[in-house]
Protein backbone atom coordinates (compact mmCIF):
# COMPACT_ATOMS: atom_id res chain seq x y z
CA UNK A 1 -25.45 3.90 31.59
CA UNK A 2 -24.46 5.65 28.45
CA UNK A 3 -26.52 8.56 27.51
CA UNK A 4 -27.78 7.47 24.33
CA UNK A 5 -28.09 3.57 24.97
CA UNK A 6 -29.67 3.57 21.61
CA UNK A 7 -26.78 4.94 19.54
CA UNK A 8 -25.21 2.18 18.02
CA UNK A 9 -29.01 0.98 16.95
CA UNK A 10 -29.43 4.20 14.85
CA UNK A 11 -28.70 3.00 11.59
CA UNK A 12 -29.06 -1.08 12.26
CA UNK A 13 -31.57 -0.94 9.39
CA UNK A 14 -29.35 -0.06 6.67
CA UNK A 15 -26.78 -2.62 7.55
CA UNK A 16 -27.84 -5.21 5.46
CA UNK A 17 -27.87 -2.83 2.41
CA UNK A 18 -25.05 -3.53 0.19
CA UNK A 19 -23.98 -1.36 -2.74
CA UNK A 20 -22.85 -3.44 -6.12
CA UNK A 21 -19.58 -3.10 -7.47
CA UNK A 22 -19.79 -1.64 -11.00
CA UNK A 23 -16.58 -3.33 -12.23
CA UNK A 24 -18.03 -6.72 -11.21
CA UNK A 25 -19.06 -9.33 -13.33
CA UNK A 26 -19.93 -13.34 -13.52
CA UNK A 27 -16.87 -15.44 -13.31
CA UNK A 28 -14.86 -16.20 -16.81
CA UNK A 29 -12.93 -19.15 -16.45
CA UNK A 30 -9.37 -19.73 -17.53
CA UNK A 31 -10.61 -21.80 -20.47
CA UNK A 32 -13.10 -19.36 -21.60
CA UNK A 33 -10.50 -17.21 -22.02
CA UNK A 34 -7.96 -18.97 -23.42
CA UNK A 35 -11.01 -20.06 -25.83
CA UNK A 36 -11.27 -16.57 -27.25
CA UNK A 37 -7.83 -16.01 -27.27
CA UNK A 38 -7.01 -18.93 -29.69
CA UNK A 39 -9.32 -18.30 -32.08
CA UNK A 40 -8.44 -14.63 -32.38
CA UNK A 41 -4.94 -16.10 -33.11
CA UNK A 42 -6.47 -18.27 -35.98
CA UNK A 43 -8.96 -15.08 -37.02
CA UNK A 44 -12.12 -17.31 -36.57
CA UNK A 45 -14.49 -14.96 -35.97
CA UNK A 46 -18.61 -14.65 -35.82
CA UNK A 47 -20.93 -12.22 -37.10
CA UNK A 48 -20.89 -8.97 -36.60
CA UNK A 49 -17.31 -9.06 -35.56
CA UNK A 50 -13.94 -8.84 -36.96
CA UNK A 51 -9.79 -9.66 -35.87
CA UNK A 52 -7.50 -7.12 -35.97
CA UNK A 53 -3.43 -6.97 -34.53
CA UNK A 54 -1.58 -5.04 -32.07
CA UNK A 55 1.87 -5.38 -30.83
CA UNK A 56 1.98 -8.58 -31.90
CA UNK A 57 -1.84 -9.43 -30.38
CA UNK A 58 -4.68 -10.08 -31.94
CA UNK A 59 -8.17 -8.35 -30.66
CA UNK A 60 -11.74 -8.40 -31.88
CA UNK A 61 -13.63 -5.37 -32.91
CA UNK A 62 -17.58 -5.45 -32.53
CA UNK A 63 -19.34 -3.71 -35.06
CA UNK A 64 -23.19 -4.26 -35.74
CA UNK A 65 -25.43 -7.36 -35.00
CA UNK A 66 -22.33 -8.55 -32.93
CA UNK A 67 -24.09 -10.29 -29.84
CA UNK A 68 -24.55 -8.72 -26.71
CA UNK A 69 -23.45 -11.25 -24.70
CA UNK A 70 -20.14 -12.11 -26.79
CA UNK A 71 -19.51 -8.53 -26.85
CA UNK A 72 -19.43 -8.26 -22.87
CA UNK A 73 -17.55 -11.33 -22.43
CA UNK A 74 -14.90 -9.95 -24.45
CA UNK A 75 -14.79 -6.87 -22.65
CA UNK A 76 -14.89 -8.11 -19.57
CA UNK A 77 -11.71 -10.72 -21.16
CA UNK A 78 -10.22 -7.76 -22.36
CA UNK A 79 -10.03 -8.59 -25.66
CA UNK A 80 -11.37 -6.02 -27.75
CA UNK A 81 -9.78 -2.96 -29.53
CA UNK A 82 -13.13 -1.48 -31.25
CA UNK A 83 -16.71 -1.46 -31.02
CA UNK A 84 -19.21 0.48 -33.46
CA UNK A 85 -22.59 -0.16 -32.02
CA UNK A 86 -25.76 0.15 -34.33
CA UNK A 87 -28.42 3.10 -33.51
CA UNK A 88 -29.98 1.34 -30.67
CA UNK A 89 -26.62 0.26 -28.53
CA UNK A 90 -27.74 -3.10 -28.38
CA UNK A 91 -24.28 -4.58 -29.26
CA UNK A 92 -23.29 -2.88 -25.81
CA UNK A 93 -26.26 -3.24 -24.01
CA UNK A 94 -25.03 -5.89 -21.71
CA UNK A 95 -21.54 -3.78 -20.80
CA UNK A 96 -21.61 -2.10 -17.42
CA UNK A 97 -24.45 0.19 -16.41
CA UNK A 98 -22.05 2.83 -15.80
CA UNK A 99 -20.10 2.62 -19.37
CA UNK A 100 -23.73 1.64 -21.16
CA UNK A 101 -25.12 4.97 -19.53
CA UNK A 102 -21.96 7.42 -20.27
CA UNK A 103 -22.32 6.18 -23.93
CA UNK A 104 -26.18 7.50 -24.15
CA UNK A 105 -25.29 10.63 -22.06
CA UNK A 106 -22.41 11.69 -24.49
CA UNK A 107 -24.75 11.15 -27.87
CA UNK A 108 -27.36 13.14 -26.62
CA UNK A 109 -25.91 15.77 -24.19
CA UNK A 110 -22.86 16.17 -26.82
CA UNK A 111 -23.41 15.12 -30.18
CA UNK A 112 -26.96 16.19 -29.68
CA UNK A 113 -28.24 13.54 -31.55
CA UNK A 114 -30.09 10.15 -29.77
CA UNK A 115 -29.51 8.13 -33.19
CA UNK A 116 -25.93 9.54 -33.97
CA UNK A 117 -23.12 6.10 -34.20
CA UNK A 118 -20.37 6.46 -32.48
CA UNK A 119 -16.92 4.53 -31.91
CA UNK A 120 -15.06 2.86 -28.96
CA UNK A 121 -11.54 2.61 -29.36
CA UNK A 122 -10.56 0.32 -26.23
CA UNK A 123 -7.19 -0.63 -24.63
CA UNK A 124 -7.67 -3.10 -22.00
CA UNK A 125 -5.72 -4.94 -19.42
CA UNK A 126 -6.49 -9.35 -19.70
CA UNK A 127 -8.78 -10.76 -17.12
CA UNK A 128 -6.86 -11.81 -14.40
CA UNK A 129 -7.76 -14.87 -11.74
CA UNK A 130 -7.29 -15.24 -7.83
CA UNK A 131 -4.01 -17.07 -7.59
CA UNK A 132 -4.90 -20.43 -5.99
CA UNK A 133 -2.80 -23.78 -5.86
CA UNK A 134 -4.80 -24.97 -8.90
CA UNK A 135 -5.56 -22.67 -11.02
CA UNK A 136 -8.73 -24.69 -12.04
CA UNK A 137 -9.94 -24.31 -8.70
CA UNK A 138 -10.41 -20.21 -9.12
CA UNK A 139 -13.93 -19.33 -8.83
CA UNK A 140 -13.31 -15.49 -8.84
CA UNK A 141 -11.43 -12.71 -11.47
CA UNK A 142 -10.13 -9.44 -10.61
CA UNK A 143 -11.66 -7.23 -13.22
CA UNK A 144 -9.84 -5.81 -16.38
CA UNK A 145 -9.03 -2.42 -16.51
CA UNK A 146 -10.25 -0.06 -19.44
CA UNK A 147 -9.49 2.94 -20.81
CA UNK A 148 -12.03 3.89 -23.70
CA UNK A 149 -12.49 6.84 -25.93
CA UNK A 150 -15.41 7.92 -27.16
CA UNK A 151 -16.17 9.55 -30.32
CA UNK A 152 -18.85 9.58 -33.42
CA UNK A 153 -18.07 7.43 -36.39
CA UNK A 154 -16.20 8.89 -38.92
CA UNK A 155 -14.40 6.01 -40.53
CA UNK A 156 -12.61 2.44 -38.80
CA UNK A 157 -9.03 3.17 -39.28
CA UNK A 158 -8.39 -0.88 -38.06
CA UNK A 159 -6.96 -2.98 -40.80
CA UNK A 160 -9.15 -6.65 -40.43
CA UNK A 161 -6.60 -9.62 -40.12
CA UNK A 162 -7.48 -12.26 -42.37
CA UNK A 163 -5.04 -15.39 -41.99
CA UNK A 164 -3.59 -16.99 -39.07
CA UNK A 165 -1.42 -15.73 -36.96
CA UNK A 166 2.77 -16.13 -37.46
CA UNK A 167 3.47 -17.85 -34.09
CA UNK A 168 0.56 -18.93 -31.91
CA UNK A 169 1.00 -18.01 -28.52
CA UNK A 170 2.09 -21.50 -26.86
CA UNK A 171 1.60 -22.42 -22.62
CA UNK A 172 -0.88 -19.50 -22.98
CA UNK A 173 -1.30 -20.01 -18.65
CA UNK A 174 2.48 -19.72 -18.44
CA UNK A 175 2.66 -16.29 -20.41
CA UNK A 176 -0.28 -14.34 -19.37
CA UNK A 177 1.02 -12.90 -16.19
CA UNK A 178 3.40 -10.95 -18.37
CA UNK A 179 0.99 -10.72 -21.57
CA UNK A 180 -1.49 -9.07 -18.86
CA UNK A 181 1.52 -6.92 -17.03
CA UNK A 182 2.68 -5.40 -20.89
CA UNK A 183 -1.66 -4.62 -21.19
CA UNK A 184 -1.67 -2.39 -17.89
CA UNK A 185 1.54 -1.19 -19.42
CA UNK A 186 0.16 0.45 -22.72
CA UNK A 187 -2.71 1.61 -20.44
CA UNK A 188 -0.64 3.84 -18.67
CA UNK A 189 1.27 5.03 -21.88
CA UNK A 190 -2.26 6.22 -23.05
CA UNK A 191 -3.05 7.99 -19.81
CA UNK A 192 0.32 9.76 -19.97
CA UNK A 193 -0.65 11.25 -23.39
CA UNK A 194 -2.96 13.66 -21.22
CA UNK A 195 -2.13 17.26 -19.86
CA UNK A 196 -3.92 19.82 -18.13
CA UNK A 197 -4.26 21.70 -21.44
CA UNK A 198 -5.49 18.61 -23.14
CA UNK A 199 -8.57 19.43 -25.44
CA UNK A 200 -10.71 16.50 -23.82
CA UNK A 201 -12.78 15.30 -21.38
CA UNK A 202 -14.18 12.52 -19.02
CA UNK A 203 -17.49 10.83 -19.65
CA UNK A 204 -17.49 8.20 -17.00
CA UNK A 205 -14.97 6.81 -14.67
CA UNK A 206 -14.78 3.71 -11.94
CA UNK A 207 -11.53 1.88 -10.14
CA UNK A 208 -11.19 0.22 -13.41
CA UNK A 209 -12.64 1.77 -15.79
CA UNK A 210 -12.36 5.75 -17.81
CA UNK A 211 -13.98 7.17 -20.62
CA UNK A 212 -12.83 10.17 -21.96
CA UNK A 213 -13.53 12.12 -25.18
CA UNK A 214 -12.74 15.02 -27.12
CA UNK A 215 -13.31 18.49 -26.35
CA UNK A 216 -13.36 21.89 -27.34
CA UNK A 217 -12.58 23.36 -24.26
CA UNK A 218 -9.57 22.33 -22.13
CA UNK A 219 -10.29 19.45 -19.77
CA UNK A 220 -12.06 21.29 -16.55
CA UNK A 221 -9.83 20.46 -12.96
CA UNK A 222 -12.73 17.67 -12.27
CA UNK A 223 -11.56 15.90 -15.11
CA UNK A 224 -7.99 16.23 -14.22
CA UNK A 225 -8.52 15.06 -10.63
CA UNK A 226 -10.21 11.70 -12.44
CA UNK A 227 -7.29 10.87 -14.64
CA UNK A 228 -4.90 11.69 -12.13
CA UNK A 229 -6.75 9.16 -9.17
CA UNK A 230 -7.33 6.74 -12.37
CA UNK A 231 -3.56 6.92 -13.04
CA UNK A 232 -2.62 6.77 -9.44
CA UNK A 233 -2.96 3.32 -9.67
CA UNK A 234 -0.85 2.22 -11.87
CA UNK A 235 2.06 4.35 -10.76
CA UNK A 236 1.93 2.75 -7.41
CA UNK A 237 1.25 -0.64 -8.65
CA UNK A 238 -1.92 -0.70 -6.39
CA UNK A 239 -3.74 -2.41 -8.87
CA UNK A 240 -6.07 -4.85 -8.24
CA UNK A 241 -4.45 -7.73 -9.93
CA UNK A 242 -2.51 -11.05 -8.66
CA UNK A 243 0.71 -10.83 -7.04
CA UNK A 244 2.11 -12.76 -10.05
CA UNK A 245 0.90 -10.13 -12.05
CA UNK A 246 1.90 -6.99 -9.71
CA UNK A 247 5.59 -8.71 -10.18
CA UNK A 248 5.37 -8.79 -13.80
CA UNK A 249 3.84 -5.31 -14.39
CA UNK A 250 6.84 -4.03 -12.24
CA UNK A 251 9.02 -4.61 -15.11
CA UNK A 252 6.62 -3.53 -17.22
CA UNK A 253 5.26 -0.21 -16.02
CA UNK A 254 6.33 2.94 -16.71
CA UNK A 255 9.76 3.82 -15.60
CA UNK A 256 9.09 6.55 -13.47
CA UNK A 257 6.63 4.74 -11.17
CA UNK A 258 7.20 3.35 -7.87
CA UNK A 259 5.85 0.47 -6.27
CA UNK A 260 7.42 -1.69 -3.07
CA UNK A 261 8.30 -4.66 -5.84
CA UNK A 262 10.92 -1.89 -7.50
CA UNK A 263 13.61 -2.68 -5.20
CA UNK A 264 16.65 -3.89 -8.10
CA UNK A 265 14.30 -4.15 -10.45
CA UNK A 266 15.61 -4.08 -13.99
CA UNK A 267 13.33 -2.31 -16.44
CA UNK A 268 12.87 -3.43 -20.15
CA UNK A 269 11.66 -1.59 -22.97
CA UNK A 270 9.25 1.12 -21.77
CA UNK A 271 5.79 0.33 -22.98
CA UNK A 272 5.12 3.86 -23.66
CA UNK A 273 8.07 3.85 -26.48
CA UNK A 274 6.41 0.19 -27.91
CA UNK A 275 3.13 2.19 -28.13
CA UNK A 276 4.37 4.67 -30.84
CA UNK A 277 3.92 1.39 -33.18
CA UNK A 278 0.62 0.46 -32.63
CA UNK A 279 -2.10 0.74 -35.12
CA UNK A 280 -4.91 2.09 -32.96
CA UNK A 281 -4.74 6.19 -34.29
CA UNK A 282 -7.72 7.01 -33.40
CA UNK A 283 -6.49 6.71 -29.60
């Protein structure tokens, strides 16, 4: 007889208690995606909210009376560059608890002011699918990855596009495992920018999601220990993504990072070098 027969019962009543993923979210199909997509291509927009270009790809910028709910599908789609909630955050109220919370915290614990605007200037990764024999079939994403700064509104240095777009992206399906691969790319190009003298900090971070915003004092070891594990990631290629996509992002990570797909690997452009032309300065 073991001497405490009753051990393995000790905590039986918390089994059933299951903490929530904060990256998660409802399922986005394929089409809804590709729905948002297109018309940001053809710069149909709807109130509140405006197209702008990077890199060749267009994005959506939320300012105010954009709907909640369009305004976290597009997140979550990773799809938007910008937003510039009203007073009352309810353009974001329908984001993540964590984000939706670090964005209060930082107006009143930093700005000092509950009513104060501010600005989200947002790089994203695209919403990625579980790989399945029909794609149709997929009843569950893998969550973007974000990597937000936070500041007060100044000014919107993001010049609106107003007329469709050159070449429209055709066999979207076909292309997004390597449209998605060069996102995660310029994620880690921002995350590079980032020393431990940096003048910044970090609001809020998850497995797929940072905040950070600037600082007067130097960022604080904490804060350095976030970026790094947030980084960590994507120089392993441990990323929670499809294997279609882990193959693409391999060519399209940065070039010192190691993964078990580099094996004669040939490496294009470095994204961090195509991120020098982008138009998003306040990042």
């Amino acid at each position: 007889m073991p001497a405490n027969p009753v051990q393995e019962r000790t905590f039986a009543r918390f089994n059933k208690i299951s903490v929530r993923n904060p990256d998660e979210h409802d399922f986005i199909l394929l089409e809804q995606f590709t729905h948002y997509y297109r018309l940001a291509e053809v710069c149909n927009t709807t109130e509140g909210c405006f197209i702008s270009q990077i890199n060749n790809s267009r994005y959506y910028n939320a300012g105010e009376g954009a709907d909640p709910s369009l305004v976290s599908t597009l997140f979550h789609c990773g799809l938007l560059q910008s937003i510039c909630p009203s007073a009352n955050l309810q353009e974001i109220s329908k984001l993540p608890q964590g984000i939706y919370t670090a964005i209060k915290q930082y107006r009143t614990k930093v700005l000092k002011e509950q009513n104060r605007r501010v600005l989200l200037t947002i790089r994203s990764s695209y919403l990625d699918w579980h790989e399945t024999e029909d794609e149709t079939d997929c009843l569950k994403n893998y969550p973007s990855y974000h990597f937000i700064k936070i500041g007060m509104l100044k000014h919107m240095d993001v010049t609106p596009c107003t007329s469709i777009k050159t070449e429209i992206t055709s066999n979207l399906s076909m292309v997004l495992p390597k449209l998605r691969a060069q996102s995660l790319g310029r994620i880690i190009s921002k995350l590079r920018k980032y020393y431990k003298d940096s003048l910044i900090r970090v609001n809020y971070q998850s497995a797929h999601s940072i905040i950070i915003s600037d600082s007067l004092s130097v960022i604080s070891d904490q804060d350095c220990r976030k970026l790094q594990d947030y980084e960590a990631q994507f120089y392993g290629n441990d990323l929670e993504v499809s294997y279609t996509t882990k193959k693409a992002y391999c060519n399209y990570g940065s070039r010192d990072h190691r993964c078990t797909l580099c094996i004669d690997k040939d490496v294009p452009s470095d994204p961090m070098e195509e991120d020098d032309n982008s138009t998003d300065k306040e990042m």
